[in-house]
N, C-alpha and C. Protein backbone atom coordinates (compact mmCIF):
# COMPACT_ATOMS: atom_id res chain seq x y z
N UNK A 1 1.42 -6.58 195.96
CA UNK A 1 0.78 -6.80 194.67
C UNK A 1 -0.74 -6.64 194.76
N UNK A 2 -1.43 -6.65 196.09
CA UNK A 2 -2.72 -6.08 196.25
C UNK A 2 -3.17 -5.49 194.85
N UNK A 3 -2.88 -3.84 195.58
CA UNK A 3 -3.15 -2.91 194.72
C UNK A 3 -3.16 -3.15 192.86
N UNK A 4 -2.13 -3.74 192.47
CA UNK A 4 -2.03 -4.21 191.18
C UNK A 4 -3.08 -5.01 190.97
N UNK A 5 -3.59 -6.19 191.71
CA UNK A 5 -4.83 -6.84 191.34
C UNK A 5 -6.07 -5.86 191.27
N UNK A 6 -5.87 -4.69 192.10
CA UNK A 6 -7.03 -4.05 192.20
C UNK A 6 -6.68 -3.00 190.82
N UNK A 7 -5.95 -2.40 190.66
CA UNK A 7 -5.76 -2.13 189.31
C UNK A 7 -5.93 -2.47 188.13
N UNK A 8 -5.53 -4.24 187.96
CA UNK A 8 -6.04 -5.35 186.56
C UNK A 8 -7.55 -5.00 186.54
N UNK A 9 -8.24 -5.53 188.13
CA UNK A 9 -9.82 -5.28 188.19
C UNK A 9 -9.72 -4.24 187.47
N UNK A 10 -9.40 -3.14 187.77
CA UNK A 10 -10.33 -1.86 187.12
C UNK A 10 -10.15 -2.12 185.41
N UNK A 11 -8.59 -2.32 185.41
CA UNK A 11 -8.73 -2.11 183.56
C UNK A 11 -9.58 -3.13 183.04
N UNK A 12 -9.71 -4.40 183.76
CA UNK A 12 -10.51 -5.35 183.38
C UNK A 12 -12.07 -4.51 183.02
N UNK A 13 -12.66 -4.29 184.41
CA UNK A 13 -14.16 -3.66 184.13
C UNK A 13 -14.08 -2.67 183.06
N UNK A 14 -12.84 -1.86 182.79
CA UNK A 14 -13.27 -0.85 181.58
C UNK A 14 -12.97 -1.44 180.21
N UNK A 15 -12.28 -2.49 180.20
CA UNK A 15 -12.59 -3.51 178.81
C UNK A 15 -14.57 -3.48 178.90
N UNK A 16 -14.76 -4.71 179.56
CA UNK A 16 -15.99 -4.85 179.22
C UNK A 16 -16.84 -3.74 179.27
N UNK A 17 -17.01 -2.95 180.01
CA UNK A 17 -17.49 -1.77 179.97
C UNK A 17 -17.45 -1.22 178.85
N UNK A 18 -16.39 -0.99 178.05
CA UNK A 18 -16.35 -0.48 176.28
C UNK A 18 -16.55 -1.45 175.87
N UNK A 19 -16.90 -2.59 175.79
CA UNK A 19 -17.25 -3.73 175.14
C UNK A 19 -18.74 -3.05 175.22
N UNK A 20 -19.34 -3.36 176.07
CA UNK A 20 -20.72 -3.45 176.15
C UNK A 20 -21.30 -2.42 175.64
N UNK A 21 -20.79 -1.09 175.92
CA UNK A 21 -21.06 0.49 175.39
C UNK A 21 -20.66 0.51 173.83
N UNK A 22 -19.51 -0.04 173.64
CA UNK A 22 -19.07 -0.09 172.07
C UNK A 22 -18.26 1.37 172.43
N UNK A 23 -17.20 1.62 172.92
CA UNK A 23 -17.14 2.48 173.56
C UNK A 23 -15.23 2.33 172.99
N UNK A 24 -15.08 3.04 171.73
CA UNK A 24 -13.59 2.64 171.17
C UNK A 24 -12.63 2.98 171.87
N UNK A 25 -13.35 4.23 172.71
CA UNK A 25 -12.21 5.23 173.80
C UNK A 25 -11.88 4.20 174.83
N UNK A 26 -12.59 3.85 175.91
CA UNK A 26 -12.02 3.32 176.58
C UNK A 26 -11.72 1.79 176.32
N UNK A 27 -12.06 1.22 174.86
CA UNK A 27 -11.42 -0.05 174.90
C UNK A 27 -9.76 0.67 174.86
N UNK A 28 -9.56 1.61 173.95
CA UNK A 28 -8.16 1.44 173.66
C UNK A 28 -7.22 2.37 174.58
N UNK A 29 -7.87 3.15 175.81
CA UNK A 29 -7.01 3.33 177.14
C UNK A 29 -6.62 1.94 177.85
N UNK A 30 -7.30 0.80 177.70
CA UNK A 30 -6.50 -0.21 178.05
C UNK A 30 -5.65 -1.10 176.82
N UNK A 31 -5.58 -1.24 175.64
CA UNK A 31 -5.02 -2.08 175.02
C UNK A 31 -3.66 -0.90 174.71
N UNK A 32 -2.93 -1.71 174.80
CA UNK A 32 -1.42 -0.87 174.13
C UNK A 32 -1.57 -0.67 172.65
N UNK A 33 -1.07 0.50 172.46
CA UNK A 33 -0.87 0.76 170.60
C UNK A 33 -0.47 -0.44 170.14
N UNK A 34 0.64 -1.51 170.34
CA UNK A 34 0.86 -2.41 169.72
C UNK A 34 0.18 -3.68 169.82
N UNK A 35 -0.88 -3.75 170.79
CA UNK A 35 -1.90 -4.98 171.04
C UNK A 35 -2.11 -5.63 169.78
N UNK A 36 -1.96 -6.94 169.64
CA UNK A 36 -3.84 -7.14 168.68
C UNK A 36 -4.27 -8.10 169.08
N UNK A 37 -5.29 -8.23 168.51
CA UNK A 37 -6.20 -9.82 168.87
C UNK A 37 -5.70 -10.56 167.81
N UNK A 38 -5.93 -12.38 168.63
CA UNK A 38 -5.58 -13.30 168.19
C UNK A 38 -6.84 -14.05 167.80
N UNK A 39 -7.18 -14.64 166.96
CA UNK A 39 -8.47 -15.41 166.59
C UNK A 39 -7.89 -16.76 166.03
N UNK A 40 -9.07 -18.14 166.28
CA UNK A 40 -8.92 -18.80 164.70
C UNK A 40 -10.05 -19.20 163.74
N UNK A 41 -9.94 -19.19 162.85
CA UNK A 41 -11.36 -19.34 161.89
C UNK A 41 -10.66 -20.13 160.66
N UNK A 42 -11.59 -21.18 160.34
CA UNK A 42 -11.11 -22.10 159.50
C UNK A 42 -9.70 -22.94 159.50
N UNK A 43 -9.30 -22.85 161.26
CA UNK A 43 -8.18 -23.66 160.94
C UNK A 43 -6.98 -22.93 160.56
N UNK A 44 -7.08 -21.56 160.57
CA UNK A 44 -6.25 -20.75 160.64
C UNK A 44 -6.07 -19.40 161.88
N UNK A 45 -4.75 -19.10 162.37
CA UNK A 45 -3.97 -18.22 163.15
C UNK A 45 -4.59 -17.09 162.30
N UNK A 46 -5.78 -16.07 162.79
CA UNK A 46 -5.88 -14.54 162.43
C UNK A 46 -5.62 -13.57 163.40
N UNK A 47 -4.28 -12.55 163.11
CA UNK A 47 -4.12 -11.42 163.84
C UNK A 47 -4.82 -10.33 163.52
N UNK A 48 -5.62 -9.78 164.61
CA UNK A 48 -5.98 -8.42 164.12
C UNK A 48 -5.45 -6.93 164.88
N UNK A 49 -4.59 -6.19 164.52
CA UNK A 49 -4.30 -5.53 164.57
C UNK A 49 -4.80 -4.48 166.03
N UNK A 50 -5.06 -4.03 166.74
CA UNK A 50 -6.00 -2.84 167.86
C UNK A 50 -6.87 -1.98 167.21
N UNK A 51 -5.49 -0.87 166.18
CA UNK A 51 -6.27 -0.14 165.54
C UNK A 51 -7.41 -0.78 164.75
N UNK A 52 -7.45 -1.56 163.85
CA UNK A 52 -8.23 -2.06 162.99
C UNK A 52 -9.53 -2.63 163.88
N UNK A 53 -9.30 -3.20 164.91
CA UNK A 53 -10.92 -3.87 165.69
C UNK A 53 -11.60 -2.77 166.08
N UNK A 54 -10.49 -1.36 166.63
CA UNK A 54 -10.88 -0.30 167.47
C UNK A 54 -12.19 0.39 166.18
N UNK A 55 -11.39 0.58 165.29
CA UNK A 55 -12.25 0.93 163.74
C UNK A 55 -13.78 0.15 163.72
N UNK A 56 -13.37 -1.14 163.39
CA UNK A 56 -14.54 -2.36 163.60
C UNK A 56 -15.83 -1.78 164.94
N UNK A 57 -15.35 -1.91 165.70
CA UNK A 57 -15.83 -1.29 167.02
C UNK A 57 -16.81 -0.15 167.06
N UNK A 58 -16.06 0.97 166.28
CA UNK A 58 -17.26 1.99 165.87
C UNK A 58 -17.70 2.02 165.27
N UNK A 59 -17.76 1.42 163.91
CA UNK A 59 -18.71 0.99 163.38
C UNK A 59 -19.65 -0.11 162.94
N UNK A 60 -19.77 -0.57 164.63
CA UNK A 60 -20.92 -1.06 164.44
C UNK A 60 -22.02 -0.75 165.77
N UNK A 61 -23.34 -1.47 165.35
CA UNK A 61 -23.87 -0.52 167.25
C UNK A 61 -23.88 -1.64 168.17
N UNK A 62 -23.27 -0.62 169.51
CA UNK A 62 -23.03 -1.57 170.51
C UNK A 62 -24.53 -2.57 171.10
N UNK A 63 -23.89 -3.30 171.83
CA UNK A 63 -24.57 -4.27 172.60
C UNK A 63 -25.92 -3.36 173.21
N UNK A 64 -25.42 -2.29 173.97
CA UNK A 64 -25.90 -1.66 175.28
C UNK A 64 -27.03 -0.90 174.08
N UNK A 65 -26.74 -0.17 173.23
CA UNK A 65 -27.99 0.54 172.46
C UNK A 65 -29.07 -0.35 171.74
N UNK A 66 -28.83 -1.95 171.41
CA UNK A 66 -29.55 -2.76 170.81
C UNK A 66 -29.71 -3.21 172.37
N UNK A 67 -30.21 -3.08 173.41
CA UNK A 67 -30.62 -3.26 174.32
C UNK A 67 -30.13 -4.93 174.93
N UNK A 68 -29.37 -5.21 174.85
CA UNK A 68 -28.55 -6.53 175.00
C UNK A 68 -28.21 -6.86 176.53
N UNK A 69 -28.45 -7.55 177.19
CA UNK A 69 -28.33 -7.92 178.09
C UNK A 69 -26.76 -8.39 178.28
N UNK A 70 -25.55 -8.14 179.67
CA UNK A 70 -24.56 -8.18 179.77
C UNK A 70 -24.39 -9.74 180.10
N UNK A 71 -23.22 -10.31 179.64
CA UNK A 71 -22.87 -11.65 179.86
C UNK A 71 -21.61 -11.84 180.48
N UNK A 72 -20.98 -10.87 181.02
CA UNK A 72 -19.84 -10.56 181.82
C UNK A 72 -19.32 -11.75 182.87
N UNK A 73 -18.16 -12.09 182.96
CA UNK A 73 -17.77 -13.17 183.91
C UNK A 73 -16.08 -13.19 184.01
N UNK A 74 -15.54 -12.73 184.97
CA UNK A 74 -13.99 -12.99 185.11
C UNK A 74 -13.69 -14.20 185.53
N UNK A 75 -12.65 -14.97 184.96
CA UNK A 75 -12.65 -16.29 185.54
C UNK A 75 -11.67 -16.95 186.36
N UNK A 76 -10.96 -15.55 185.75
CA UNK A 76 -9.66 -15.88 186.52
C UNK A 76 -8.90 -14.46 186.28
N UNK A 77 -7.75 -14.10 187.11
CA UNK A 77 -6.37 -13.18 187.23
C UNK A 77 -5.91 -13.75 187.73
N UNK A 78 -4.36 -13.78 186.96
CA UNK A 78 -3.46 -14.13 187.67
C UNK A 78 -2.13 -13.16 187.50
N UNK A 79 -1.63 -12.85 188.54
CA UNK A 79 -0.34 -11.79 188.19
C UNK A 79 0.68 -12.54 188.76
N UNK A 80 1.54 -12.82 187.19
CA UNK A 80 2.50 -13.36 187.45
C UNK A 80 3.95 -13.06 187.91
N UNK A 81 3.89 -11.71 188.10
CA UNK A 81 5.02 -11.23 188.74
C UNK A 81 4.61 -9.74 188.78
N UNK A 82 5.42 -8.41 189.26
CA UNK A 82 5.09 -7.44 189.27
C UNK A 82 4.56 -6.77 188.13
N UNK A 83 4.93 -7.13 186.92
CA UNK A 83 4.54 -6.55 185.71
C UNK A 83 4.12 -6.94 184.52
N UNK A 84 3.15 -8.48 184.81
CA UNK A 84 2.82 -9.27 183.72
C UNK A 84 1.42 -10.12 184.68
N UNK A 85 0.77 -10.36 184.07
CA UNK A 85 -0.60 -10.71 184.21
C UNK A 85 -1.71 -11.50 183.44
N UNK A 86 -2.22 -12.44 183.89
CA UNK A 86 -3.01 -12.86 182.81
C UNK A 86 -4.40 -12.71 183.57
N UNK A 87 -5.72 -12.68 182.39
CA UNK A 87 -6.68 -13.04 182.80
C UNK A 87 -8.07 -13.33 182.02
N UNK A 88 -8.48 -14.61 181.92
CA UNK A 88 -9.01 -15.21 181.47
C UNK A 88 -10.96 -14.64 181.88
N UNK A 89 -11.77 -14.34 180.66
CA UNK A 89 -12.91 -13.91 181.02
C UNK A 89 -14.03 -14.59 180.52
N UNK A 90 -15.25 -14.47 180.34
CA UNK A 90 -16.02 -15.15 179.38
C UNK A 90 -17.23 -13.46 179.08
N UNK A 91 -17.40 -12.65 178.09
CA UNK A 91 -18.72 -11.96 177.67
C UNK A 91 -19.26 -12.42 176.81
N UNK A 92 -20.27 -11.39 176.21
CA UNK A 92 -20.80 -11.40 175.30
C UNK A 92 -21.22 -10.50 173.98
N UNK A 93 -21.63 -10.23 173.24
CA UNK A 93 -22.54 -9.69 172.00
C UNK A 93 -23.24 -10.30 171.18
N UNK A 94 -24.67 -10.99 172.20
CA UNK A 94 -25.02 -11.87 171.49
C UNK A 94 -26.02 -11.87 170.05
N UNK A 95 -25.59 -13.09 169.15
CA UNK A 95 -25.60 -14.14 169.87
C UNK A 95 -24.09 -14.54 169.40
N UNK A 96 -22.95 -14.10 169.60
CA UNK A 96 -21.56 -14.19 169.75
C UNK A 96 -21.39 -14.02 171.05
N UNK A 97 -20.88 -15.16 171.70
CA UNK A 97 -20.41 -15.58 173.34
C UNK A 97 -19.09 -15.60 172.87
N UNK A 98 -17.97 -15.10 174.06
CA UNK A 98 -16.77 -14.82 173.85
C UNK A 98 -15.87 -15.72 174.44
N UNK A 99 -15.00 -16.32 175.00
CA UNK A 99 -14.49 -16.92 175.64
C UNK A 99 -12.46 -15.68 175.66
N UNK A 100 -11.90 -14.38 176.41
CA UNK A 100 -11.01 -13.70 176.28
C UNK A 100 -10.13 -14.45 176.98
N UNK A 101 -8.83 -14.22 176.82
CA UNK A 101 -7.67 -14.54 177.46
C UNK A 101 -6.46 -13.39 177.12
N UNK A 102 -6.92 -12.70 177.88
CA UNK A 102 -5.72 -11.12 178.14
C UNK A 102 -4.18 -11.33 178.85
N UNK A 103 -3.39 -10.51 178.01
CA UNK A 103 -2.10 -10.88 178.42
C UNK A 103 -1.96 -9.33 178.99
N UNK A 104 -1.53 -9.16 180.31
CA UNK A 104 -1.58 -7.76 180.62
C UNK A 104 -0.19 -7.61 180.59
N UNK A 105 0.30 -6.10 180.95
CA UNK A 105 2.04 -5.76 181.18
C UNK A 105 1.40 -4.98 181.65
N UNK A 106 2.49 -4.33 182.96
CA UNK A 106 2.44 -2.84 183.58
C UNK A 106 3.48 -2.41 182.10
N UNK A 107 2.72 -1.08 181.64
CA UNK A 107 3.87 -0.32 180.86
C UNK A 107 4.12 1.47 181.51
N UNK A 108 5.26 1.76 182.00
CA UNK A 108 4.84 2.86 182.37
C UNK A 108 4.21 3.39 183.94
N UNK A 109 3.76 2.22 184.25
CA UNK A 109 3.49 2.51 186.30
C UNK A 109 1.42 2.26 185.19
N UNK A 110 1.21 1.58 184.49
CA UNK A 110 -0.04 1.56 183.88
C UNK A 110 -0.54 0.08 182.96
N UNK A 111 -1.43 -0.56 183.74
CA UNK A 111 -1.91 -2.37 183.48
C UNK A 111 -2.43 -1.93 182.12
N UNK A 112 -1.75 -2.27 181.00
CA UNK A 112 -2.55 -2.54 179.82
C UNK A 112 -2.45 -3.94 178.90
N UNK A 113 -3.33 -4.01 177.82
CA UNK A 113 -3.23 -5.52 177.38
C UNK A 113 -2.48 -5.16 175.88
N UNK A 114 -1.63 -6.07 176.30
CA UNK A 114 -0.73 -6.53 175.43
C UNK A 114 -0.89 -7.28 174.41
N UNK A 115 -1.88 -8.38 174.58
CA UNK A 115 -2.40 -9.19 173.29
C UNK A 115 -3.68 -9.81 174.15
N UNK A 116 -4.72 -10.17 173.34
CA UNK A 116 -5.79 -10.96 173.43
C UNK A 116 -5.98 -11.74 172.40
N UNK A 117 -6.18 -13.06 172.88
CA UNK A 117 -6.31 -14.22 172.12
C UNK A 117 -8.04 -14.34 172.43
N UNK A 118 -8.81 -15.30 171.35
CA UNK A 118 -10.21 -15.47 171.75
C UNK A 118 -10.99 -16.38 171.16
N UNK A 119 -11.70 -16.85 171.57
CA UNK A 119 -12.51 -17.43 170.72
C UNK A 119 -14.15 -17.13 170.90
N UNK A 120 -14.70 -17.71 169.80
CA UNK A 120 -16.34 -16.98 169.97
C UNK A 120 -16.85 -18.25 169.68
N UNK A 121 -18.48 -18.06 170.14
CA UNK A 121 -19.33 -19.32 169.84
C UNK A 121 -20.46 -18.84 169.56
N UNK A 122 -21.28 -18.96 168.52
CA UNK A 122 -22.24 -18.22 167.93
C UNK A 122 -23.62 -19.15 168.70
N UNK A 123 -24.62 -18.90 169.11
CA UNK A 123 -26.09 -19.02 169.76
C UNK A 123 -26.79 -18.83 169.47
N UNK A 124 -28.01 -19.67 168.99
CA UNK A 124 -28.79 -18.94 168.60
C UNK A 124 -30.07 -18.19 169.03
């Protein structure tokens, strides 16, 4: 299972990596077509869809061109068997601090995320 951790790593760094770039392509070589994010706001369960954040995503400007300093931190992986994975991160876009929790699957001989749950904390 080495190699597989070293694999999560990579898809991991190319999340944040299109995070930080704003970079829709390679967020969504790692999220599966059927991903979405999980949020809550006001006390309510919001799903958002992949496509729809991926959308969100380009239009707006990334972190890296508003000259934003990276807030990147893995906090954890854990692979829970050959083909399921979790891993818990903390970034940023500030002043929105992220707190991720990625549900990975091998689909295909290929680590992608399956759902992300999250929460944010605004800074000022």
């Amino acid at each position: 299972m080495t190699n597989d951790v070293a694999a999560i790593r990579t898809a991991v760094q190319t999340y944040l990596d299109g995070l930080h770039e704003g970079d829709a392509d390679k967020l969504a070589s790692v999220f599966h077509p059927t991903s979405a994010l999980t949020y809550e706001e006001d006390g309510r369960l919001t799903p958002l869809p992949r496509d729809e954040w991926l959308k969100a995503v380009r239009a707006r400007p990334s972190a890296k061109a508003r000259g934003l300093a990276r807030h990147d931190e893995v906090l954890q992986i854990d692979q829970v068997n050959p083909t399921m994975a979790f891993v818990k991160l903390k970034c940023a876009i500030p002043p929105r601090f992220f707190t991720d929790l990625l549900c990975f699957l091998k689909v295909e001989g290929k680590w992608q995320v399956a759902q992300k749950v999250f929460a944010t904390e605004t800074r000022g």
